[in-house]
C-alpha atoms as a PDB file:
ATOM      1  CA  UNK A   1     -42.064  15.776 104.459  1.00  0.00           C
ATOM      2  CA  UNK A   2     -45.736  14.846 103.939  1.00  0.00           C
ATOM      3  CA  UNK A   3     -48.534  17.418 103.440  1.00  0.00           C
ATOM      4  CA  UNK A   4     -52.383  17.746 103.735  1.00  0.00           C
ATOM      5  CA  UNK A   5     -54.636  20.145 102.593  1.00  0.00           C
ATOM      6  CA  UNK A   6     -56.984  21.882 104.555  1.00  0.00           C
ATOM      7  CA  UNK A   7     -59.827  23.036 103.440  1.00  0.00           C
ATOM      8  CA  UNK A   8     -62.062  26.088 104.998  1.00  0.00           C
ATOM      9  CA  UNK A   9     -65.479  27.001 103.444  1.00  0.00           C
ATOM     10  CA  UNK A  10     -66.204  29.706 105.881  1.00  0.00           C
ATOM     11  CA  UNK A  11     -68.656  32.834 105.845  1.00  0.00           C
ATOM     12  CA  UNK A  12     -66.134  35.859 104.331  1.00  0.00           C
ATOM     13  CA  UNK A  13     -67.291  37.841 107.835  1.00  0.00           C
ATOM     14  CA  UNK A  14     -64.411  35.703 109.556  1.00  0.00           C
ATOM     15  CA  UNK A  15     -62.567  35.012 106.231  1.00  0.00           C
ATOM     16  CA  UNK A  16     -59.576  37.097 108.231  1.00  0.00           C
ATOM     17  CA  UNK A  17     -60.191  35.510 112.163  1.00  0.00           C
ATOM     18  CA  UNK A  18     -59.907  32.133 110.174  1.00  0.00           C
ATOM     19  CA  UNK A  19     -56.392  32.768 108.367  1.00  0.00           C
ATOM     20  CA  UNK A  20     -54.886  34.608 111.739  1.00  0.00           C
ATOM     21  CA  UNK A  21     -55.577  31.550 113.612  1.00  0.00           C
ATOM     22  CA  UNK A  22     -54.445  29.241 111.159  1.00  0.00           C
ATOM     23  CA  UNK A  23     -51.107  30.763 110.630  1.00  0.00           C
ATOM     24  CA  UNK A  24     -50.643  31.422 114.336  1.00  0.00           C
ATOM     25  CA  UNK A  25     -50.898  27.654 114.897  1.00  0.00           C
ATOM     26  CA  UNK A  26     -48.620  27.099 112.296  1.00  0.00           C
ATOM     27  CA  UNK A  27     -50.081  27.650 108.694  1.00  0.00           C
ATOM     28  CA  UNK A  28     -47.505  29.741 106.714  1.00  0.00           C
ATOM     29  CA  UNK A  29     -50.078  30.353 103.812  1.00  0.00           C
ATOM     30  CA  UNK A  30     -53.189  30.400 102.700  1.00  0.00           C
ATOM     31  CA  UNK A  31     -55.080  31.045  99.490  1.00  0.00           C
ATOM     32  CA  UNK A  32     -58.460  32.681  99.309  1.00  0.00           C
ATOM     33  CA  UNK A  33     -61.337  31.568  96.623  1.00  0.00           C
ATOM     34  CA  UNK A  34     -64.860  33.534  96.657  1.00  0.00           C
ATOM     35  CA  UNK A  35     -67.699  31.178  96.032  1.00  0.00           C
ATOM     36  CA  UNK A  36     -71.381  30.769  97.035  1.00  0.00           C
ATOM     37  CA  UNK A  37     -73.888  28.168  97.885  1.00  0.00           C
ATOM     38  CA  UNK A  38     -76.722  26.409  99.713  1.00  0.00           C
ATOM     39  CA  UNK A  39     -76.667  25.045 103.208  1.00  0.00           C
ATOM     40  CA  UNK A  40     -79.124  22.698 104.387  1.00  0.00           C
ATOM     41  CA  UNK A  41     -82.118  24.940 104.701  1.00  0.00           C
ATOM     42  CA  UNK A  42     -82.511  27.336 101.771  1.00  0.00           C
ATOM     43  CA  UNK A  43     -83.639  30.887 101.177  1.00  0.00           C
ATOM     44  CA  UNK A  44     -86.328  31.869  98.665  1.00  0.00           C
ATOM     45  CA  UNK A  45     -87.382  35.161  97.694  1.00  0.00           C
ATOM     46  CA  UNK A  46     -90.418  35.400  95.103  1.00  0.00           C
ATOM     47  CA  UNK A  47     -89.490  31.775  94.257  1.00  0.00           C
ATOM     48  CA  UNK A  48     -85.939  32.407  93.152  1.00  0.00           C
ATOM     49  CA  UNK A  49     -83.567  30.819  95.538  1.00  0.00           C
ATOM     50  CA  UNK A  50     -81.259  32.939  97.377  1.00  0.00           C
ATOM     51  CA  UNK A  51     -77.334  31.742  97.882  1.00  0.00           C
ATOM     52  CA  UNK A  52     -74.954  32.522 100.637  1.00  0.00           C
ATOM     53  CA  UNK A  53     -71.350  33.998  99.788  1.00  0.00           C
ATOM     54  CA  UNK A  54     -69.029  31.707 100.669  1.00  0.00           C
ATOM     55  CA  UNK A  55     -64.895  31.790 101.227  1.00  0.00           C
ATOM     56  CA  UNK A  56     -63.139  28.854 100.031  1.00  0.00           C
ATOM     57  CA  UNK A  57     -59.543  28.842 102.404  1.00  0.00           C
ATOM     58  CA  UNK A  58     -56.388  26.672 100.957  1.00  0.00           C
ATOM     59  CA  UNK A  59     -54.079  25.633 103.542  1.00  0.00           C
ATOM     60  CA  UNK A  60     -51.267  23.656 102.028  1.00  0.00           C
ATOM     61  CA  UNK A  61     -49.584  22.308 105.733  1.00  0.00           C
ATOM     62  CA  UNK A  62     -46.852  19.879 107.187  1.00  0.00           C
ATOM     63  CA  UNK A  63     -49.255  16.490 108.300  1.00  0.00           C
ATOM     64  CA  UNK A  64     -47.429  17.211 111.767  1.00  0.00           C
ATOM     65  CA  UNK A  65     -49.536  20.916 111.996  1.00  0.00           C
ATOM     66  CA  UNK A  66     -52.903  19.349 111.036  1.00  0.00           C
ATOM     67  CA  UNK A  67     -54.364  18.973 114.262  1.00  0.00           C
ATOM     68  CA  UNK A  68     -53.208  21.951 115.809  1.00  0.00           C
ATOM     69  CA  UNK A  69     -54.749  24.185 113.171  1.00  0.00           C
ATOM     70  CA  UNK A  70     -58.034  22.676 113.276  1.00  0.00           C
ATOM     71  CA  UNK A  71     -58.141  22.508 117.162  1.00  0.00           C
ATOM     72  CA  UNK A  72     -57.459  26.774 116.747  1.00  0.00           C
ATOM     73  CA  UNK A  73     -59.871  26.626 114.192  1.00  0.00           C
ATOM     74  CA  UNK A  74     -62.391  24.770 115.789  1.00  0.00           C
ATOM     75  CA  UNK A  75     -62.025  26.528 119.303  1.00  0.00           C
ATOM     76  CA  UNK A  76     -60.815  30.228 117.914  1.00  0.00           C
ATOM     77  CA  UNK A  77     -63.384  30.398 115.078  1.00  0.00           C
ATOM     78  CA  UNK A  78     -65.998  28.667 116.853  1.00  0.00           C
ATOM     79  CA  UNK A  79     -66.494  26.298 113.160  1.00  0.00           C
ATOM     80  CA  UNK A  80     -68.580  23.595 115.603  1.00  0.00           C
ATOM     81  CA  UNK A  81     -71.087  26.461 115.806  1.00  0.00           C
ATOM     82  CA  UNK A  82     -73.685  25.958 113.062  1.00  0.00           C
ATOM     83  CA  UNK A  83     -73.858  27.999 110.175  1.00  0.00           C
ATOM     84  CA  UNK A  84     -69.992  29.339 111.025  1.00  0.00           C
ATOM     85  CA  UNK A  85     -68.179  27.257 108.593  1.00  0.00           C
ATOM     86  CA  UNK A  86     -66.723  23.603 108.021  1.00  0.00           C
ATOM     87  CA  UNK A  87     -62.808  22.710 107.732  1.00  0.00           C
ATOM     88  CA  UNK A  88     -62.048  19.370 105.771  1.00  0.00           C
ATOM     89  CA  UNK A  89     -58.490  17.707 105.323  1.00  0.00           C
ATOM     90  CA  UNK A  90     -57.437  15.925 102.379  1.00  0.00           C
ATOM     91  CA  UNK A  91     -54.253  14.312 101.518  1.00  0.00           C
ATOM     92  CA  UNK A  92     -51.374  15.538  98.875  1.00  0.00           C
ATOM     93  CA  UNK A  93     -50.002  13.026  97.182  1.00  0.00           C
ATOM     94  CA  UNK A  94     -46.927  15.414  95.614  1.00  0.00           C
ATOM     95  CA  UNK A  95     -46.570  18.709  95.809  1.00  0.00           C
ATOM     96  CA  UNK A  96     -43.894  21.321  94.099  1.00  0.00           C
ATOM     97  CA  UNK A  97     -43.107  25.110  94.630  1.00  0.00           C
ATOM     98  CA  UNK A  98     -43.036  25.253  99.081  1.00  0.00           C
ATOM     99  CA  UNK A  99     -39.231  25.682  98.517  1.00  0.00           C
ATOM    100  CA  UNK A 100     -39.496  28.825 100.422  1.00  0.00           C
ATOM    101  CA  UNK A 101     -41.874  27.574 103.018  1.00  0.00           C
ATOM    102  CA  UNK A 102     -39.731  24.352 103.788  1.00  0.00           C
ATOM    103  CA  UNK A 103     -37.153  25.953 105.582  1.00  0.00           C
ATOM    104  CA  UNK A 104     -40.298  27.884 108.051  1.00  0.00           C
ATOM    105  CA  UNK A 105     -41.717  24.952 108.285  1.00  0.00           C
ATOM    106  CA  UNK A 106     -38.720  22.944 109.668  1.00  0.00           C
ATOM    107  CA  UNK A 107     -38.013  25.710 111.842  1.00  0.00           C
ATOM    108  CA  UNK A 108     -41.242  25.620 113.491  1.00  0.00           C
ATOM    109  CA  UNK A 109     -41.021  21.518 113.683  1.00  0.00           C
ATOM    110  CA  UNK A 110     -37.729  22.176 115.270  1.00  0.00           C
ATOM    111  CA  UNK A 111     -39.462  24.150 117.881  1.00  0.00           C
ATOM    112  CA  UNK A 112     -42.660  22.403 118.537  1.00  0.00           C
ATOM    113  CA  UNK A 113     -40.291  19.441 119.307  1.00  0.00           C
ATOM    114  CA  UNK A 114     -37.928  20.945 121.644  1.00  0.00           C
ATOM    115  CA  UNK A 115     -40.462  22.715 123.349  1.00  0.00           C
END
């Protein structure tokens, strides 16, 4: 099995819409980092630049799953809308400790290709 990681740096008002789609397209976990930062126009107030709060989503997924999460992302999310969030992918080269998610993720496999 090969995995990617996505990535989600949304706004933590649809921290929650984010994860529900994810894992209803076939994420089966997700890890949640606060964080803050600067978009391409920033705020100032009195000179002292203002950042946004920011959520940083881990999605460790089967390669297979990759394109259906972002499409729910993307569509259920609305992440092409500006200022809503982006979604990167990037690739794992090893990974260690899914041994419980392996067999869910087979399962689901199983299903998306009989289906």
């Amino acid at each position: 099995m090969r995995f990617k990681l996505i990535v989600s740096l949304v706004r933590p008002e649809i921290t929650n819409e984010v994860i529900k789609a994810a894992k209803k397209a076939g994420a089966t976990g997700d890890v949640i980092l606060s964080g803050r930062g600067t978009g391409v126009s920033e705020s100032s107030f009195f000179g002292i630049t203002l950042e946004d709060r920011t959520d940083v989503i881990l999605f460790i997924v089967e390669e297979h799953s990759v394109n259906k999460i972002l499409d729910a992302l993307c569509m259920e999310c609305k992440l092409t809308d500006p200022g809503r969030g982006v979604a990167i992918v990037l690739s794992i080269d090893k990974v260690t400790g899914l041994d419980r998610q392996i067999d869910k993720i087979k399962d689901k496999l199983k299903e998306e290709r009989l289906t």
